[in-house]
Protein backbone atom coordinates (compact mmCIF):
# COMPACT_ATOMS: atom_id res chain seq x y z
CA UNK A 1 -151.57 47.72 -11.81
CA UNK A 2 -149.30 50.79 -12.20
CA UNK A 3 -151.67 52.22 -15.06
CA UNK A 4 -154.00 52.42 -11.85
CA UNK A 5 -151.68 53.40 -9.86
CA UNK A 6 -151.33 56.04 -11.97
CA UNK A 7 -154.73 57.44 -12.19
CA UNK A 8 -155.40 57.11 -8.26
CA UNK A 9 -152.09 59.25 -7.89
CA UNK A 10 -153.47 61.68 -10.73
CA UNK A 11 -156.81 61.75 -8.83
CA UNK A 12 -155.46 62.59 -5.53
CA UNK A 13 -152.86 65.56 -7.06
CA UNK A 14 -155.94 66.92 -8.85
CA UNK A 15 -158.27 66.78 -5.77
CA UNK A 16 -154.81 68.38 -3.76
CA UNK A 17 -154.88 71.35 -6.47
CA UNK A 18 -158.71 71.57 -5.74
CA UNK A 19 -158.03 71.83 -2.16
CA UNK A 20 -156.01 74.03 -2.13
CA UNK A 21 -157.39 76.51 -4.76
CA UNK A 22 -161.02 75.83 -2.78
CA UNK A 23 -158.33 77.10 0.13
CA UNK A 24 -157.22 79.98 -1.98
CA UNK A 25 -160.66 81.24 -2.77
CA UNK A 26 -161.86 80.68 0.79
CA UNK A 27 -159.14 83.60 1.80
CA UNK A 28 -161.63 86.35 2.35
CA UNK A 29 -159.90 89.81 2.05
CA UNK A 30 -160.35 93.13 0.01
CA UNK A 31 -157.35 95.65 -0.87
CA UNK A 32 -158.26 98.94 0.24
CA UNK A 33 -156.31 101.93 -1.08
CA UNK A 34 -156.66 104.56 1.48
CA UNK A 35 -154.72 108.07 2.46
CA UNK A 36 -152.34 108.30 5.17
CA UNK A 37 -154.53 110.52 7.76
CA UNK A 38 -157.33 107.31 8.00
CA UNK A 39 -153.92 105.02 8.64
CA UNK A 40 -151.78 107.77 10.65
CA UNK A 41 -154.40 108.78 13.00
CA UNK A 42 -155.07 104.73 14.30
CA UNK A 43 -159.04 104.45 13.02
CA UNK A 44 -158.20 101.42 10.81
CA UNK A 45 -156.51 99.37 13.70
CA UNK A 46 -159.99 100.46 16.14
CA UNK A 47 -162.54 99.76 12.79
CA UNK A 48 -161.29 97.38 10.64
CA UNK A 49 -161.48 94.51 13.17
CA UNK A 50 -165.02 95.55 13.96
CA UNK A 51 -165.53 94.53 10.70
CA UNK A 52 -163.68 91.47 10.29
CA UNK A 53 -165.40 90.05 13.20
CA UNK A 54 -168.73 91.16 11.73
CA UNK A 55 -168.09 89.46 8.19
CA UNK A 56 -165.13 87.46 8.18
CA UNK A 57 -163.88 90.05 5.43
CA UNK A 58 -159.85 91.28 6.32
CA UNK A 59 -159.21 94.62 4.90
CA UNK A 60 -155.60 95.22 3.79
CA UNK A 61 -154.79 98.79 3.56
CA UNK A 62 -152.63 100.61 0.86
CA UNK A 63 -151.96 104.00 2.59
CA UNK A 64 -150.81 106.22 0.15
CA UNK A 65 -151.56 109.81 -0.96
CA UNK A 66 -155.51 110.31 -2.60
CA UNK A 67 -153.77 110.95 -6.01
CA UNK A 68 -151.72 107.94 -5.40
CA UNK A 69 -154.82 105.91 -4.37
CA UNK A 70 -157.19 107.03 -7.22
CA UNK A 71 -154.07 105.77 -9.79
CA UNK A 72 -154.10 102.41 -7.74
CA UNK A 73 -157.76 101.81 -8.42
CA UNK A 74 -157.15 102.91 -11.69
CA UNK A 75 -155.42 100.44 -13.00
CA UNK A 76 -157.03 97.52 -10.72
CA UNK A 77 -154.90 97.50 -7.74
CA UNK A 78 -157.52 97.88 -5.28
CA UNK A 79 -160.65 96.60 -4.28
CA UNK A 80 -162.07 99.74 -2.82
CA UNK A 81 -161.48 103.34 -2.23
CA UNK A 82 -161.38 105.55 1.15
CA UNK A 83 -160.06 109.02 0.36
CA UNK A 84 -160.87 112.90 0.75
CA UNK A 85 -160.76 114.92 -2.23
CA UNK A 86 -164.84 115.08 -3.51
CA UNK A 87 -164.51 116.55 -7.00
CA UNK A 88 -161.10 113.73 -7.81
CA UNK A 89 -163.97 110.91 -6.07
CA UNK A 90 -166.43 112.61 -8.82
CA UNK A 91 -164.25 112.61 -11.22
CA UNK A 92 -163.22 109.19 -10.79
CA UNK A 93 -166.90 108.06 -10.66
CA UNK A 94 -167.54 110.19 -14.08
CA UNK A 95 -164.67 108.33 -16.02
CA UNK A 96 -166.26 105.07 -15.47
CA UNK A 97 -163.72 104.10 -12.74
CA UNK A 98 -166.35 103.68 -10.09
CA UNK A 99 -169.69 102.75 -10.14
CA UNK A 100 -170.80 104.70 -6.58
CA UNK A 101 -169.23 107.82 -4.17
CA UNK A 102 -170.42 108.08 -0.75
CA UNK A 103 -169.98 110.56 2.25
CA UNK A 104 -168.35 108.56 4.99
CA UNK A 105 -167.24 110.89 7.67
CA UNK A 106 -165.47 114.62 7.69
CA UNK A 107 -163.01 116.50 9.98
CA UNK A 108 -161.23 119.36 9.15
CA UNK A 109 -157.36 120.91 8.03
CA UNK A 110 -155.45 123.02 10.35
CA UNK A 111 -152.45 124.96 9.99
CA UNK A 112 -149.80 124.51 12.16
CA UNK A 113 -146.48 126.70 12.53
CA UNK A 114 -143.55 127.45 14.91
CA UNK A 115 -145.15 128.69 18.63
CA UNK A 116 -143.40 132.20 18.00
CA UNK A 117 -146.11 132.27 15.05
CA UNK A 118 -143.52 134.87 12.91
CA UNK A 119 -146.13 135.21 9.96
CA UNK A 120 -148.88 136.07 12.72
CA UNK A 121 -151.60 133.65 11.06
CA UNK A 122 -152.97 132.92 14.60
CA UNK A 123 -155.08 136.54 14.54
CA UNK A 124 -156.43 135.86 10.83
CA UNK A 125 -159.94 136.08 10.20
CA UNK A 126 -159.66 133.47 7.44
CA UNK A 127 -157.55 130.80 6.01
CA UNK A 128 -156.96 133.20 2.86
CA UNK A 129 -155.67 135.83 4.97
CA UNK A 130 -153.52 133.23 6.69
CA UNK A 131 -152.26 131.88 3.97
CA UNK A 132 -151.39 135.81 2.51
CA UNK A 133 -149.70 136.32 5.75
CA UNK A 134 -146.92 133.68 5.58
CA UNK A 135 -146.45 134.34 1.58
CA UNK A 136 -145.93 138.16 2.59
CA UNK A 137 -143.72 136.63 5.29
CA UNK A 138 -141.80 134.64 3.23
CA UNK A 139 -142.11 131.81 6.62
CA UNK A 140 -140.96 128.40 5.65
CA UNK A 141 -143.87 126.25 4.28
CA UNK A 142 -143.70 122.54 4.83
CA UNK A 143 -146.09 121.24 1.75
CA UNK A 144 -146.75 117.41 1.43
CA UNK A 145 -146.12 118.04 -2.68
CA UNK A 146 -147.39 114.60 -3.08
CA UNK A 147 -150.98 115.05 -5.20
CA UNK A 148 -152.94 113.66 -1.79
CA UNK A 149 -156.31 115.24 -0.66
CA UNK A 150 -154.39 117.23 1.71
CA UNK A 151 -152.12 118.61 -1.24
CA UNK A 152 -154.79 119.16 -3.52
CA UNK A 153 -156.87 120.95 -0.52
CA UNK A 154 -153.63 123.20 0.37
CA UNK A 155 -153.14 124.23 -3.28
CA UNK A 156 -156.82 124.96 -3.62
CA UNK A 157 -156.45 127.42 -0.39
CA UNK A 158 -153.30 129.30 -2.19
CA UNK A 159 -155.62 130.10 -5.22
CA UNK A 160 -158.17 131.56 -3.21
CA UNK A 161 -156.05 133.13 -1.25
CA UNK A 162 -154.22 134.66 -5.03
CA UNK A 163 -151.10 133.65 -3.97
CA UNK A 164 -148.85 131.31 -6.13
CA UNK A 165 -146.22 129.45 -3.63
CA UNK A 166 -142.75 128.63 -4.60
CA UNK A 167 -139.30 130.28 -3.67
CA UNK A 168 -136.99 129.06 -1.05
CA UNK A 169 -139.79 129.43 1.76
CA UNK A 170 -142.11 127.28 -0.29
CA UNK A 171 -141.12 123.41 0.53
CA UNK A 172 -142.38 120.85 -1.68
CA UNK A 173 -141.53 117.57 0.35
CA UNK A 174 -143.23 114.96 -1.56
CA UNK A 175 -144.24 112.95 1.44
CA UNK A 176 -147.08 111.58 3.63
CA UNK A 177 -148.29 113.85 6.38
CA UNK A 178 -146.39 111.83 9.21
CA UNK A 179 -142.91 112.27 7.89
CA UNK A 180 -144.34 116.23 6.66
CA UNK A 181 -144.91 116.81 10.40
CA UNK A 182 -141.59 115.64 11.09
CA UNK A 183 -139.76 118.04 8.48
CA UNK A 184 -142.07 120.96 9.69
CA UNK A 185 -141.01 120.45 13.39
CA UNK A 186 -137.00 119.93 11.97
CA UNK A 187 -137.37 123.01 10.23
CA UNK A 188 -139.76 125.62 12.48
CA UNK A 189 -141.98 125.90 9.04
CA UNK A 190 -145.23 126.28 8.61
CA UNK A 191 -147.77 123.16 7.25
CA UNK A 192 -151.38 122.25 6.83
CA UNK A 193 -152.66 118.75 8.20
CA UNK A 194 -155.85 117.07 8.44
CA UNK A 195 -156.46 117.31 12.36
CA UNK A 196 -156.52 113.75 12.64
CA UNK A 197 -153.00 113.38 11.97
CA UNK A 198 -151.78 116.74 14.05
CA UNK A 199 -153.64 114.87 17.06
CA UNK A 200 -152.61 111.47 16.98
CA UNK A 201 -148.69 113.46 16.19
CA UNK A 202 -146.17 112.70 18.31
CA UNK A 203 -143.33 114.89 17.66
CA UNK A 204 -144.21 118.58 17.45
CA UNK A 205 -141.30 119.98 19.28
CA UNK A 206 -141.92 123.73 18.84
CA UNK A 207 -145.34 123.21 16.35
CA UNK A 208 -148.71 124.68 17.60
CA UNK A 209 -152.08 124.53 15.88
CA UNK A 210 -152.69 128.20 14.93
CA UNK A 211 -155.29 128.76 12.60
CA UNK A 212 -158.11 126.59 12.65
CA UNK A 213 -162.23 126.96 11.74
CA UNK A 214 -162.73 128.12 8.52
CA UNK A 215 -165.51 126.43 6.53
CA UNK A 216 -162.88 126.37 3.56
CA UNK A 217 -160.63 123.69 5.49
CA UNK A 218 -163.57 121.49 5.87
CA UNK A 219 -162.49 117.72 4.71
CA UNK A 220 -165.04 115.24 3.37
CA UNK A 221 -163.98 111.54 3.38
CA UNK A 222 -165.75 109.07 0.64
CA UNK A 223 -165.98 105.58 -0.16
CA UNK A 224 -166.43 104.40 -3.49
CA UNK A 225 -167.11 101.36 -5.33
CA UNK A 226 -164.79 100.35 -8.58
CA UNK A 227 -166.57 99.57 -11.46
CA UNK A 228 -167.06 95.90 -12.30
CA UNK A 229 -166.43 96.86 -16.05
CA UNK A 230 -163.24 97.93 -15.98
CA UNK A 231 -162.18 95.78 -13.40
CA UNK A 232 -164.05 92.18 -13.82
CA UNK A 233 -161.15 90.36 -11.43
CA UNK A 234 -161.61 92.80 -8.45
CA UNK A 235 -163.33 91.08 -5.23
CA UNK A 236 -166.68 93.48 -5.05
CA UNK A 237 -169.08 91.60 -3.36
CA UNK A 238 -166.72 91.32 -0.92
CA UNK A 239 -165.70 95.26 -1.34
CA UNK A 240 -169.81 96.16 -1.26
CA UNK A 241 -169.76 94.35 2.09
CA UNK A 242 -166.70 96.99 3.23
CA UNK A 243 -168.45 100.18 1.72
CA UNK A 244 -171.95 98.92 3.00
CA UNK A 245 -170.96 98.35 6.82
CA UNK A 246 -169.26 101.91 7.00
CA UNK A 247 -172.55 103.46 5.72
CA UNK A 248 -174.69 101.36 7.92
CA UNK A 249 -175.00 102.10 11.78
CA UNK A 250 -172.61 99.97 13.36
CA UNK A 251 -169.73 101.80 10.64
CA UNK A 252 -170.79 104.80 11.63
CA UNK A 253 -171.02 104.15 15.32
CA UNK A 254 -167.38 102.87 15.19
CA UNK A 255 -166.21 106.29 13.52
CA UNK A 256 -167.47 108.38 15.89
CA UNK A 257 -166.45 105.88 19.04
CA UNK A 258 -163.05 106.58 17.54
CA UNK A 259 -160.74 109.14 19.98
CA UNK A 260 -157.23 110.29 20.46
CA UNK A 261 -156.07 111.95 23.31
CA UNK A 262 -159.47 112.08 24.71
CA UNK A 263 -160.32 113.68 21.27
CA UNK A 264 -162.92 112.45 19.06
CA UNK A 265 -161.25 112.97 14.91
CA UNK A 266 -163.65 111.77 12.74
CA UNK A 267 -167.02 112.26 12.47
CA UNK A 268 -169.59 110.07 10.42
CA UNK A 269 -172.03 111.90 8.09
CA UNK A 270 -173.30 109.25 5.72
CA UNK A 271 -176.68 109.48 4.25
């Protein structure tokens, strides 16, 4: 009788442990390692529950700098990628890291500075002759130093422009574009956002947008797919789902529904 006993108590642990992992595998939910602007500016918390009520599928974002988010994926940490820097989403895709890139949606950079604009960028004809301006200036430069899109974009505009940055005006601040706003404002400096985050900002004391428009500070965001491959314990049917569904329609629709301030930030281009 207790030999039985046993084995019925043995059957009914094991069939608890299958409940429970059938539980555990019935969680539906992706990692996504995203920048700061997507989280910053509010279109995950108007989006993601679109989808979720669509699939069942939570997202759980990672908002981090691109840099930061390609070295997630890298080594597995993510399900999926949402980020804006094109030839790092190539690259990525190149190295065997991801199996697909896709245009999602786009908006643009902006520089931002003090209202009594001291480095006179507001009357530039292009961002390179901004940029020239507050280097000749010597104006405080908030930079995000961080390796995200916006980083990588801002350093790309200083080698057009043939400056090389650094010196006491020249800030590197290591931060997400939030808590770069902040320090900018603090400071009276100049900085370059995506427009996304200047919008949806909060706390721009004496900041105005001043130079604005130039096809250079256009900003492409893509989602890509990690490759199976490398990354065999990942969740990508689920994370196919997620990258479908922002291509498709209804993603896109949701995108360009999105507004602050009466101010529509993102706008869907996929193919």
């Amino acid at each position: 009788m207790q030999y039985k006993a046993r084995i019925a108590l043995t059957a009914i642990g094991l069939m608890g442990l299958s409940l429970a992992a059938q539980a555990q595998d019935g969680e539906k939910y992706i990692t996504l390692a995203s920048t700061t602007s997507t989280e910053n500016s509010g279109l995950f918390d108007v989006i993601i529950p679109q989808f979720t009520d669509k699939t069942g599928i939570e997202v759980r974002v990672v908002a981090v700098g691109t840099g930061q988010a390609f070295e997630i994926a890298r080594r597995g940490d993510a399900d999926s990628l949402l980020v804006h820097d094109t030839a790092g989403e190539e690259q990525f895709v190149e190295e065997g890291y991801g199996t697909e890139r896709a245009d999602v949606m786009y908006n643009d950079f902006v520089l931002i500075g003090p209202g009594g604009d001291p480095a006179g960028i507001a009357d530039a004809e292009t961002v390179a002759e901004a940029m020239q301006l507050i280097a000749e200036a010597e104006a405080p430069f908030a930079s995000r130093g961080d390796d995200s899109g916006t980083n990588r974009a801002e350093l790309r505009l200083w080698d057009a422009a043939g400056v090389e940055p650094g010196g006491d005006w020249y800030r590197e601040l290591g931060s997400g574009m939030g808590p770069t706003l902040n320090t900018a404002a603090g400071m009276g400096a100049y900085v370059m956002s995506d427009r996304a985050t200047w919008v949806a900002f909060d706390n721009p004391q004496n900041l105005e947008l001043l130079f604005a428009g130039d096809e250079a500070m256009f900003n492409q965001y893509g989602s890509l797919l990690i490759s199976e491959e490398r990354h065999p314990h990942l969740k990508h049917d689920l994370a196919e789902q997620w990258h479908q569904w922002l291509l498709s329609e209804e993603g896109q629709n949701a995108i360009g529904d999105f507004e602050v301030k009466g101010q529509q930030l993102f706008f869907p281009n996929a193919e």
